[in-house]
Every structure is written in C-alpha cells, then in structure tokens.
N, C-alpha and C. Protein backbone atom coordinates (compact mmCIF):
# COMPACT_ATOMS: atom_id res chain seq x y z
N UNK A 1 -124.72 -59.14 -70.83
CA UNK A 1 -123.25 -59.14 -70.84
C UNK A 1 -122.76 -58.23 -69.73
N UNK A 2 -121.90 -58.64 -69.01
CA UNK A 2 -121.55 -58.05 -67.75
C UNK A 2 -120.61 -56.83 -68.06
N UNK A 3 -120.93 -55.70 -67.69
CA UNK A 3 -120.24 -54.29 -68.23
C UNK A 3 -118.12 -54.22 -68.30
N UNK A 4 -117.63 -55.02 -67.53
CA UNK A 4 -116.71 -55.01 -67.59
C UNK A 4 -116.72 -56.21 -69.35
N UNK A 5 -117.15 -56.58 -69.24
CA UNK A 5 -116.74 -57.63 -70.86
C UNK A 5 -117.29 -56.66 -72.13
N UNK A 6 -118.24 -56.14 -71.99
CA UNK A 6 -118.62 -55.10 -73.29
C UNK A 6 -117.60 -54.58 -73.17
N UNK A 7 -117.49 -53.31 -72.06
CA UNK A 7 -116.03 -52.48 -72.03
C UNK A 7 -114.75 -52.92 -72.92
N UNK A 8 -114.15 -54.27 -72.27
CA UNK A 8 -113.30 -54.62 -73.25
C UNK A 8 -113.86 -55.08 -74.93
N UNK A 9 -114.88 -55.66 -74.93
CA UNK A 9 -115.47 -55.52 -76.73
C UNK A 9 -115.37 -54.49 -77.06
N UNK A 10 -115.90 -53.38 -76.91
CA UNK A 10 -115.55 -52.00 -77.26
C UNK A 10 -114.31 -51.42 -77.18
N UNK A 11 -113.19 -51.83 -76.31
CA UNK A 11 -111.99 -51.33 -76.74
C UNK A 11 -111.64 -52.42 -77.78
N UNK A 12 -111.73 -53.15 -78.10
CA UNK A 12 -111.21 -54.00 -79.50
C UNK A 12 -112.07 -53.23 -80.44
N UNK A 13 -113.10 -52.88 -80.56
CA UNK A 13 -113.80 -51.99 -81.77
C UNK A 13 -113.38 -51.41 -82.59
N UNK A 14 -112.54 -50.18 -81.33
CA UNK A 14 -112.30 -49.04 -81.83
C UNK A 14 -111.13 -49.03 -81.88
N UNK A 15 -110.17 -50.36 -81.44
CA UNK A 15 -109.15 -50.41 -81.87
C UNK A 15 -109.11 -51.19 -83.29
N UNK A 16 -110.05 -51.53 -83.68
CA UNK A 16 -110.02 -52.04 -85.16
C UNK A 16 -110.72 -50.83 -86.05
N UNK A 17 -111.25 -50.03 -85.52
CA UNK A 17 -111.38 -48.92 -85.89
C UNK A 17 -110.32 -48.07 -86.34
N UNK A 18 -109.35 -47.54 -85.38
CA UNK A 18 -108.41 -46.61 -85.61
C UNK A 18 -107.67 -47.45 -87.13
N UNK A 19 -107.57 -48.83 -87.17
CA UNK A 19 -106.24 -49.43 -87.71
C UNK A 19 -106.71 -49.36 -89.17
N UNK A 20 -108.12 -49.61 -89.16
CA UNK A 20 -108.89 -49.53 -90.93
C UNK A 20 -109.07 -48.63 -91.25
N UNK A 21 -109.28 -47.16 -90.57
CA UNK A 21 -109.87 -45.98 -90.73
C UNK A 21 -108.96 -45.08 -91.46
N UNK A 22 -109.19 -44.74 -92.99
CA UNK A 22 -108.13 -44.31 -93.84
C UNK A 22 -108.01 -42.81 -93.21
N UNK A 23 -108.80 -42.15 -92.24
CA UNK A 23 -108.63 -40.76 -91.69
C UNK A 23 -108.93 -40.79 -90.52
N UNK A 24 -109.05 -39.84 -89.80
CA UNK A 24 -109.14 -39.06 -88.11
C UNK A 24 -110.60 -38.58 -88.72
N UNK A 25 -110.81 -38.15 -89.45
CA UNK A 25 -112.34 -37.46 -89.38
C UNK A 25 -113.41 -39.35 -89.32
N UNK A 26 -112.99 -40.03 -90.59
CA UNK A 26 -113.48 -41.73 -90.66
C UNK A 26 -113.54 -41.71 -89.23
N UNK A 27 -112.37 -41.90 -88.59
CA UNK A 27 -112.60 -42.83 -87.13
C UNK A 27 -113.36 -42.19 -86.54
N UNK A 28 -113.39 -40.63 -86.31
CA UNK A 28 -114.50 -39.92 -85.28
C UNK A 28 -115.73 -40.41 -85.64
N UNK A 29 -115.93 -40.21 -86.56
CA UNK A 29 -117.58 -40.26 -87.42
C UNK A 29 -117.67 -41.96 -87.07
N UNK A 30 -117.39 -42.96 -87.41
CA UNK A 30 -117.24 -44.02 -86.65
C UNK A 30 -117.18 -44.45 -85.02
N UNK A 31 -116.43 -43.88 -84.39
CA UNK A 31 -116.46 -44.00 -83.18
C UNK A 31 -117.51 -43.59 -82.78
N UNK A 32 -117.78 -42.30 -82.59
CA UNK A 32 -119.17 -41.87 -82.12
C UNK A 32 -120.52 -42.95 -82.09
N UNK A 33 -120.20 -43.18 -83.32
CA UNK A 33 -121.33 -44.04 -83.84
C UNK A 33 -121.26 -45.14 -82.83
N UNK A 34 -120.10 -46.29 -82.85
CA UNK A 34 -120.07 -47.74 -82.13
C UNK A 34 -120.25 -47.14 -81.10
N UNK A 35 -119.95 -45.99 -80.00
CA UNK A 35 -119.93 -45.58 -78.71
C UNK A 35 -121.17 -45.32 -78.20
N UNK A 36 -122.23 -44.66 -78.80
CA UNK A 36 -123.29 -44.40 -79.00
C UNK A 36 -124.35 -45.57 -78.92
N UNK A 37 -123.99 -46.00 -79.61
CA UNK A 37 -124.83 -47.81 -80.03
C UNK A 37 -124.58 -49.00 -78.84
N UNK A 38 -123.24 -48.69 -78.67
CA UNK A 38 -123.05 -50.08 -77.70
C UNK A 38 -122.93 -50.02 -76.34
N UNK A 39 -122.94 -48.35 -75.97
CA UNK A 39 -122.60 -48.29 -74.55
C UNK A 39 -124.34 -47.49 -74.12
N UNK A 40 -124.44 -48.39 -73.66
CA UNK A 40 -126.07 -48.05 -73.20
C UNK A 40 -126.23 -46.59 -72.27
N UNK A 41 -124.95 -46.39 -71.76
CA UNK A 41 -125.22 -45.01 -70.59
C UNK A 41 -124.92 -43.63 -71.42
N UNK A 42 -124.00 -44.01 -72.90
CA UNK A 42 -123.57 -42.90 -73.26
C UNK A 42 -124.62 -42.45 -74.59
N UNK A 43 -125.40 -41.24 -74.02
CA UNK A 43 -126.67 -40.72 -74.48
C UNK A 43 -126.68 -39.78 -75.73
N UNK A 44 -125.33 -39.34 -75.52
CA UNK A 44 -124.46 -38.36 -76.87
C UNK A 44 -123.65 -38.24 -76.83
N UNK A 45 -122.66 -38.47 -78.22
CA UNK A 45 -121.23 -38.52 -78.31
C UNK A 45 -120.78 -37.80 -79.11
N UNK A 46 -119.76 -37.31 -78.68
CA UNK A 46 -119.18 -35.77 -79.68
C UNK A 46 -117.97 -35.61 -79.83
N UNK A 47 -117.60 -35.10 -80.56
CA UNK A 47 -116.26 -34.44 -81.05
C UNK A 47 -115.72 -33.19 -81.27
N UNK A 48 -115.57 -32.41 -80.36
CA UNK A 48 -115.26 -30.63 -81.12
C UNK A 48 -113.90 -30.39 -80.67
N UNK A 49 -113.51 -29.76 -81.82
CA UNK A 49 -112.45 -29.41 -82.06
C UNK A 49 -112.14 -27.98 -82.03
N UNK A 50 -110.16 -27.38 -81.95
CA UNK A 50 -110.24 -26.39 -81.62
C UNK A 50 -110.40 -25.90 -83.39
N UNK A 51 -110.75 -23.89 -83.33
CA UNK A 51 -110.97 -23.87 -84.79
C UNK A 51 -109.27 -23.51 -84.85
N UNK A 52 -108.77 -23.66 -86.26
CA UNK A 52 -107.53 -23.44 -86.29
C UNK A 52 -107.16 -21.43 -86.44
N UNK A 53 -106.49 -21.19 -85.48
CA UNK A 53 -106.55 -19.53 -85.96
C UNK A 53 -107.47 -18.86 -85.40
N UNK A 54 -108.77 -19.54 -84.58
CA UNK A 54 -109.52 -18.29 -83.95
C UNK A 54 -108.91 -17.56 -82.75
N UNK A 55 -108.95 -16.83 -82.81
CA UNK A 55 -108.91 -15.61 -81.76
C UNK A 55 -110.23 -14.62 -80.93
N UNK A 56 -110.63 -15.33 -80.08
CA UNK A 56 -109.96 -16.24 -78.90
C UNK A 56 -110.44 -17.71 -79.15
N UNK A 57 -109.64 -18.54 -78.94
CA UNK A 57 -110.00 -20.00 -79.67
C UNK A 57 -111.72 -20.63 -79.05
N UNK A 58 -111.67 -21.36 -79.70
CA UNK A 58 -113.15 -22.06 -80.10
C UNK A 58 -113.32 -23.27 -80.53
N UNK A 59 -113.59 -23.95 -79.49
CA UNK A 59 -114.57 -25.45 -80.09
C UNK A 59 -115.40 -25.30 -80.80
N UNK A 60 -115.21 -26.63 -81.84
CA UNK A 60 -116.17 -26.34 -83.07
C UNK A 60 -116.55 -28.22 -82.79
N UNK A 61 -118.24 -28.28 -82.78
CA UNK A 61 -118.81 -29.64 -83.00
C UNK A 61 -117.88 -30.42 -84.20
N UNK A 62 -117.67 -31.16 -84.31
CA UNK A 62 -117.47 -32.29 -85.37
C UNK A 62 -118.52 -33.54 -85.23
N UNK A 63 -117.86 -34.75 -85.77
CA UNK A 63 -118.36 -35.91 -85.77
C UNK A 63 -119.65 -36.08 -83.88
N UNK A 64 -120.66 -36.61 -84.35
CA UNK A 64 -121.54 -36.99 -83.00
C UNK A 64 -122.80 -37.85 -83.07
N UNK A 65 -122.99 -38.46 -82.28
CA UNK A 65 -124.36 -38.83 -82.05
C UNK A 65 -125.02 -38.61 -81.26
N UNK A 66 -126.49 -38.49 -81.30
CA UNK A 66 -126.98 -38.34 -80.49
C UNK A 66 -128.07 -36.53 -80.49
N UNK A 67 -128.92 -36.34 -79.48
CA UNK A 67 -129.79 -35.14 -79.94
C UNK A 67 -129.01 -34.20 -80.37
N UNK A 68 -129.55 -33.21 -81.71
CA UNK A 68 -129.08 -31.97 -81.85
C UNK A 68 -128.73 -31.15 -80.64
N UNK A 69 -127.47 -30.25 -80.56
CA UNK A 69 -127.43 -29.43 -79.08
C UNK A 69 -127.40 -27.71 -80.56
N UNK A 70 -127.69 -27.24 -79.19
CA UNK A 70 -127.22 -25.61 -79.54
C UNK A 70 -125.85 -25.23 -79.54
N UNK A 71 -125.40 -26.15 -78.72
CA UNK A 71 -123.90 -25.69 -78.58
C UNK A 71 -122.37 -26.07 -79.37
N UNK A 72 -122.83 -25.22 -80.80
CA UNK A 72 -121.88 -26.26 -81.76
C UNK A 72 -120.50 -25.26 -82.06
N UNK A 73 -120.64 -24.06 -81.14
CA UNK A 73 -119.41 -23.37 -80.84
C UNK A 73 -119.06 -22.93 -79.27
N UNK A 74 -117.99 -23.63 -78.63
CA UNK A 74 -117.80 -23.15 -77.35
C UNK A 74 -116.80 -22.31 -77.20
N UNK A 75 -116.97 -21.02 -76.88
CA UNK A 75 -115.33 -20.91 -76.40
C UNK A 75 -114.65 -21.36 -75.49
N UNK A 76 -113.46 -21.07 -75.29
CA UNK A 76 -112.64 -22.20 -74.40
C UNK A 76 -112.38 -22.00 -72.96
N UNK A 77 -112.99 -20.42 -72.93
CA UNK A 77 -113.62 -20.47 -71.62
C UNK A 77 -114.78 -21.06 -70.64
N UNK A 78 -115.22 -21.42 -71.68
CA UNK A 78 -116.83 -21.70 -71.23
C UNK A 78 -117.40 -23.00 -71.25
N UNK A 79 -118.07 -23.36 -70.46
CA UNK A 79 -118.37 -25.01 -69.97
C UNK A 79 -117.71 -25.73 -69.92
N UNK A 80 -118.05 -26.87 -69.42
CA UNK A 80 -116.95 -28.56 -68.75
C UNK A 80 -116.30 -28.95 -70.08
N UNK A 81 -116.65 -28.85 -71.29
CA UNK A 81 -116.02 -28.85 -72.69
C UNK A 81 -114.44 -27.82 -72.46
N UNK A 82 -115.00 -26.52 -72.63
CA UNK A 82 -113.93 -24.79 -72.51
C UNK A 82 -112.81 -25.50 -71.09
N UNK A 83 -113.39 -26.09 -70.30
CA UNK A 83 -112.15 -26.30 -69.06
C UNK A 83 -111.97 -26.91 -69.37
N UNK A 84 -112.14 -28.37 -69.56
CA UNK A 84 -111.03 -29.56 -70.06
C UNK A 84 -110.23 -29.05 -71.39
N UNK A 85 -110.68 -28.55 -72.25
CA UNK A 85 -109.66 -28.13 -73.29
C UNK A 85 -108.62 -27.11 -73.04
N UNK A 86 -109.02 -25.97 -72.28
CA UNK A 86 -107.94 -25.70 -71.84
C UNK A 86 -107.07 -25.67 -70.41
N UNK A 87 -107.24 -26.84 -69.51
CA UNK A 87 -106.60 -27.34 -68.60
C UNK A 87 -105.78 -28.64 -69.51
N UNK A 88 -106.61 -29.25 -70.47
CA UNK A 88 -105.89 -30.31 -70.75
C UNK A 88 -106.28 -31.61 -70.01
N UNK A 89 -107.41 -31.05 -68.80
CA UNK A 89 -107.24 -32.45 -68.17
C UNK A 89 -108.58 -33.17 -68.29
N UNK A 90 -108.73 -34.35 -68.07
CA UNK A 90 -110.17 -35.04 -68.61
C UNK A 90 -111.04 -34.13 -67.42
N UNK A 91 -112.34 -34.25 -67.38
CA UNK A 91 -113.23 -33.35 -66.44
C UNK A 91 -114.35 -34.47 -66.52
N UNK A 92 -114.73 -34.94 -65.73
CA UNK A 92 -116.16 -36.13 -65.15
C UNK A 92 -116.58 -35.09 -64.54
N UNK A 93 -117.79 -35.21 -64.55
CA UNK A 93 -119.20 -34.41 -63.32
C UNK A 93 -119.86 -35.31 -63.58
N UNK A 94 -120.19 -35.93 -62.00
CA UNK A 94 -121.44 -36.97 -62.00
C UNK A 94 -122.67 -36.50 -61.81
N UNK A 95 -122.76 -35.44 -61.33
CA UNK A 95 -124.13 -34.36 -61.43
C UNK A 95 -123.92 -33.04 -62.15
N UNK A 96 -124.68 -33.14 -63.39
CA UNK A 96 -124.26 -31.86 -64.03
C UNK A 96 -125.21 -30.50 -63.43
N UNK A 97 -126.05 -30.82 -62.43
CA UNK A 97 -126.60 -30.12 -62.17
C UNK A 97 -126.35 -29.74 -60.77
N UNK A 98 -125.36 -29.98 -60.36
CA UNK A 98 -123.91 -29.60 -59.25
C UNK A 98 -122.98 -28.66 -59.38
N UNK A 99 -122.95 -28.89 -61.05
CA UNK A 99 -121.70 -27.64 -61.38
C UNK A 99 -121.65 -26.49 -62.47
N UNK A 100 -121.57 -25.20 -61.86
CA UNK A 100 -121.91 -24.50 -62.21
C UNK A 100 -121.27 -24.00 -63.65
N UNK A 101 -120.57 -25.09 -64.62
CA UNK A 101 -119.73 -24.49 -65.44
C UNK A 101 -120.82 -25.44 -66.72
N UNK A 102 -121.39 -26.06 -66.38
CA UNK A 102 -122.45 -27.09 -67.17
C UNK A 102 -123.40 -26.12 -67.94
N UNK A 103 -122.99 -26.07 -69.61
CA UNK A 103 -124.11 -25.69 -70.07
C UNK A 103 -125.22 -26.68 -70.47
N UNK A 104 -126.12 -26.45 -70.67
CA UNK A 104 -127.30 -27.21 -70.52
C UNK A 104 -127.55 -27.81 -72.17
N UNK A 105 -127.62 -28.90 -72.48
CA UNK A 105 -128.12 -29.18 -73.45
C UNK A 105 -129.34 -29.93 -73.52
N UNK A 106 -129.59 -30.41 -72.71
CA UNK A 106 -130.54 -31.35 -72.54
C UNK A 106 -131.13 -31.76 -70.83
N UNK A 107 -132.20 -31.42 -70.98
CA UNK A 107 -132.53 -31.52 -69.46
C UNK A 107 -132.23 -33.05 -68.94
N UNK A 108 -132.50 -34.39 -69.71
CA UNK A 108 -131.98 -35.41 -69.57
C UNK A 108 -130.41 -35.72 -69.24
N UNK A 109 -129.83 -34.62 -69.55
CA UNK A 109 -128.19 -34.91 -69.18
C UNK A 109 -127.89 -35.09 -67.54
N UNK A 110 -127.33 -36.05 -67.09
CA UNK A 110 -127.22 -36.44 -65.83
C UNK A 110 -125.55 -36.30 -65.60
N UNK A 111 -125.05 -36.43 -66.40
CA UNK A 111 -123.64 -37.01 -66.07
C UNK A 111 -122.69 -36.13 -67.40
N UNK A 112 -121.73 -36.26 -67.07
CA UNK A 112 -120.89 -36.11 -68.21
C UNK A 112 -119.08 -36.54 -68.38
N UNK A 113 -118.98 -36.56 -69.52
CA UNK A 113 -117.06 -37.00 -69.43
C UNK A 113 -116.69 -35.98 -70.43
N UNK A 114 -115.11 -35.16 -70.49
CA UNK A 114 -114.80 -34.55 -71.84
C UNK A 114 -113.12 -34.71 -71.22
N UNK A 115 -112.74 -35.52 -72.45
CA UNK A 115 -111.30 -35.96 -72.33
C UNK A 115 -110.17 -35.14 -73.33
N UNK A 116 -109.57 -34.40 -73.13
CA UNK A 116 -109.42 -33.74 -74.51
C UNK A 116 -108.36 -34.60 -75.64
N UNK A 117 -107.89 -34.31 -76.53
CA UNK A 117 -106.90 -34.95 -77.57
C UNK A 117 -105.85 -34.13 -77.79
N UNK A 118 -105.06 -34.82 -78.17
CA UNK A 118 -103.40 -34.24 -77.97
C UNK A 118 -103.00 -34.58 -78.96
N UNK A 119 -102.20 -33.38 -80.10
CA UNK A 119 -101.23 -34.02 -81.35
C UNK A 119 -99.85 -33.29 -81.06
N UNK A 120 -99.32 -34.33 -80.82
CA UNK A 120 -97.63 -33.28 -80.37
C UNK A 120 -97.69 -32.92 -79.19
N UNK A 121 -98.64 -33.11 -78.25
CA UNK A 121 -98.32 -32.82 -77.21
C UNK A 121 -99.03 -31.39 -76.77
N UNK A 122 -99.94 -30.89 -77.81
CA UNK A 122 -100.72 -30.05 -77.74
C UNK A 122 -102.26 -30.08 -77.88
N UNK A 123 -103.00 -29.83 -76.46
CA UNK A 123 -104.71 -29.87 -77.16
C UNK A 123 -104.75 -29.32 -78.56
N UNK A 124 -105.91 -30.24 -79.29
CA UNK A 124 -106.29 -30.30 -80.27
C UNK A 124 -108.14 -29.92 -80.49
N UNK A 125 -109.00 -30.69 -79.39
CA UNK A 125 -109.89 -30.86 -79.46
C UNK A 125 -110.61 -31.86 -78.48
N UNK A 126 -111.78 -32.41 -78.29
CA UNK A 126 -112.18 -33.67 -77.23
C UNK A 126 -113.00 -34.18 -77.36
N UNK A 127 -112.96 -35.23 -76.98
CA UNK A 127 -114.57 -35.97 -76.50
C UNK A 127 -115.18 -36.11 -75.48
N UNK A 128 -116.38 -35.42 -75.88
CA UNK A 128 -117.41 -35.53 -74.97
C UNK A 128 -118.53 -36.23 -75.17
N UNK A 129 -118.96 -36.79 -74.02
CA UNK A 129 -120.09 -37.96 -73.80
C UNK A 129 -120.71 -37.53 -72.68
N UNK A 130 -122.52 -37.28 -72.93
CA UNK A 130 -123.00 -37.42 -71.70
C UNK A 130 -124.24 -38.38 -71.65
N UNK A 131 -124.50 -38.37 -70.54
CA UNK A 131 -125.66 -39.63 -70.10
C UNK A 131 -126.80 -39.23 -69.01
N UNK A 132 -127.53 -39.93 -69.61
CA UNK A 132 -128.82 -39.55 -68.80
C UNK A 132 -128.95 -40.30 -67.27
N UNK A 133 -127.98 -41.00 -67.04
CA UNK A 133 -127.86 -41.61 -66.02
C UNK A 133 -126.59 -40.81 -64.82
N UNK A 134 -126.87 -40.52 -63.90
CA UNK A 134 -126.19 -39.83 -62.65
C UNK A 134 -124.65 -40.96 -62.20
N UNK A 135 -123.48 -39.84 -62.37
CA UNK A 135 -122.35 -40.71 -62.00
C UNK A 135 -122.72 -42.18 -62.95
N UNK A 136 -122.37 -41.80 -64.26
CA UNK A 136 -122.55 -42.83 -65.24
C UNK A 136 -120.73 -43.22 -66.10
N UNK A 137 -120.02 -42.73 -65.12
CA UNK A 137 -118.24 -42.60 -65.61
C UNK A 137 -117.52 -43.42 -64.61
N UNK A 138 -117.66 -44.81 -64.65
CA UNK A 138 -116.63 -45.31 -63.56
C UNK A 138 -115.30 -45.36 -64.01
N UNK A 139 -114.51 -45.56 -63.09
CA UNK A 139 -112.86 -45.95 -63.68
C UNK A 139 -112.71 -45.72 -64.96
N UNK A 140 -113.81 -47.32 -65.06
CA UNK A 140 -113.16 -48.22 -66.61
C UNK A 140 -113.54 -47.31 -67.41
N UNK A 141 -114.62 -46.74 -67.57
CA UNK A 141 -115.48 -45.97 -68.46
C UNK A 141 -114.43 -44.85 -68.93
N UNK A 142 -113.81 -44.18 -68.09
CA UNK A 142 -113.13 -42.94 -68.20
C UNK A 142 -111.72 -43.74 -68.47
N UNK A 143 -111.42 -44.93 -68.46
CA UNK A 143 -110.31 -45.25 -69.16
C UNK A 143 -110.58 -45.89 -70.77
N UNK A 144 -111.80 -46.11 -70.85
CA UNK A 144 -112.32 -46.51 -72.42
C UNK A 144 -112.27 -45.01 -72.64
N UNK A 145 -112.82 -44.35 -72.57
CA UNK A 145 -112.97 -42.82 -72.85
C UNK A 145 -111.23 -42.34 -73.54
N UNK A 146 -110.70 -42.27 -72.38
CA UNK A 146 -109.47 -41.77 -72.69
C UNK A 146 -108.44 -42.62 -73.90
N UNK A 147 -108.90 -44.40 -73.69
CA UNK A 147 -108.02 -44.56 -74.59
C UNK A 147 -108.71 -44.34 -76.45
N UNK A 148 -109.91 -44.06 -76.71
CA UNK A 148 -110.54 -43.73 -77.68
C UNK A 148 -110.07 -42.17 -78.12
N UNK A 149 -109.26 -41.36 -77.01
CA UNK A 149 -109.31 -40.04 -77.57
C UNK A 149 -107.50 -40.00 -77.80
N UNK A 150 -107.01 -40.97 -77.33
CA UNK A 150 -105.23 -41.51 -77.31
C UNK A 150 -105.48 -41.85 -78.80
N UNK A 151 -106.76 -42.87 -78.87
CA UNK A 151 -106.43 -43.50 -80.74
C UNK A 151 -106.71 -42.14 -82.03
N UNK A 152 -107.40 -41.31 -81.63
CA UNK A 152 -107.88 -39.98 -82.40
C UNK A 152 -106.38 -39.49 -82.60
N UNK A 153 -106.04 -38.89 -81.54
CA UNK A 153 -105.05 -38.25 -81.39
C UNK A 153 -103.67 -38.82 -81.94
N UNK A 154 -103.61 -40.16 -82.14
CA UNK A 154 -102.63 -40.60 -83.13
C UNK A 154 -102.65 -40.81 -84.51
N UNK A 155 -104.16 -40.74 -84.82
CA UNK A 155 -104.51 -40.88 -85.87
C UNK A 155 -104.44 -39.39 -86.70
N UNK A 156 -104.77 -38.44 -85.85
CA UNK A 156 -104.64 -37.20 -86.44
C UNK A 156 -103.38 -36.81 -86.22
N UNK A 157 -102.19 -37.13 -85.82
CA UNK A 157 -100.72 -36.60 -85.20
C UNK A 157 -100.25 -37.80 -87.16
N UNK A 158 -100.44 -38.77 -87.13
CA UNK A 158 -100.02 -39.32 -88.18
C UNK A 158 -100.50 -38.70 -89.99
N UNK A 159 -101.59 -37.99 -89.43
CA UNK A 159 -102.02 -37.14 -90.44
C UNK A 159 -101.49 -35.76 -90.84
N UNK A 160 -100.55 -35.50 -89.64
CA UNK A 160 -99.67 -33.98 -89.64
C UNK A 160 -98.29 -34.72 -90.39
N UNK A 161 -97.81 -35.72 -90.14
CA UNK A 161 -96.73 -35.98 -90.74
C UNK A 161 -96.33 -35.27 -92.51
C-alpha cells in the first residue's frame, strides 16, 4: 500500500477513534496502539503529560507503545520532549544523534517527532514518536502527527467542560 494511502487510512482511524472514545486517556491508550501497529517507521509511541502543580513542571509518561524507556519523568527543560512543550512548537530531528538536546532511549532511535497538545490554548502535554529509521517525518507524517494530537486535545478540552 503506497504510504500516502495508509496515511490517509490512519487518519480515518483515529478519527473514528476520537468520536467512540468515551475519554482522552481511551483515545491515547488507543491511538498509540493503531500508530504503533500500522505505521511501520513509528518504533515508539507516547504520551506525557504535564504533572498538574509541579514546580518546576514535568512530563509525566502516559499511554505508549513500544520499548520500556527510563525516561518516564522529563522536566521541561530537558530534551526534544522539555523544548517542544515548552516552546509549544512541534520539534522533528531527523538525526537524533545531531542534536544535542536528545536524550537517549534507545540506541535504535534514528529520528524523532514531539508535537505538543493544547486545551484552551494552553500546553497540556505531547506526542512523541520515534523511529529507527533516519529522517523518518515527512510533511504528511508530521501532519498525521499533529492532527492526532489536535483530536487529544479536543477530546481532553471537552473533558474540562
């Protein structure tokens, strides 16, 4: 199947995902899963969130697939996770072994994406995906990415109501 046609199967997924999923924790724990399974480059998929109230704040692992890491608390200073959450802005490295903010989880990690999530208009938390394959984030990829962390992020903004 030619990668642009999965791509779009997978955004219908997880858009039938968000719509059945009686929670934001359901869809993560779900998503991960179909993302994991169907996208052949993405090697581990994760979810960490900020903790509510820490001082100085902190990513905390949630929902994932993929090898155990060590790193199931980041602060938000620290690694391509800590900068995209607090810049806010998605962060790709096609060589993680290029940039010096890459903590290491896996010597197999080649690549990486961390998009963060927004409720109100405020980081919340992100997803991150990495791959054992080098510059494994094209366009589309980082626009499947982003719109999977748009469906979180409404799903948990509808849960603050």
């Amino acid at each position: 199947m030619p990668v642009a046609d999965r791509l779009e199967e997978v955004r219908l997924q997880v858009t039938e995902l968000a719509q059945s999923s009686d929670s934001a924790q359901e869809l993560m724990q779900q998503m991960v899963k179909l993302l994991h399974e169907r996208m052949l480059k993405y090697n581990w998929v994760g979810f960490y969130m900020l903790e509510p109230g820490a001082n100085p704040p902190v990513l905390v692992l949630g929902a994932f697939e993929g090898a155990m890491t060590p790193h199931t608390r980041i602060p938000l200073n620290e690694g391509i996770c800590g900068a995209a959450a607090a810049s806010g802005q998605t962060v790709v490295v096609d060589d993680v072994r290029k940039d010096p903010r890459y903590l290491a989880c896996s010597l197999e990690t080649k690549s990486e994406i961390v998009v963060p999530l927004f409720v109100h208009g405020e980081v919340v938390g992100e997803l991150d995906i990495d791959s054992h394959f080098p510059a494994a984030f094209t366009l589309e990829h980082q626009d499947l990415v982003k719109y999977c962390a748009v469906l979180v992020g409404k799903k948990l903004e509808a849960a603050d109501r």
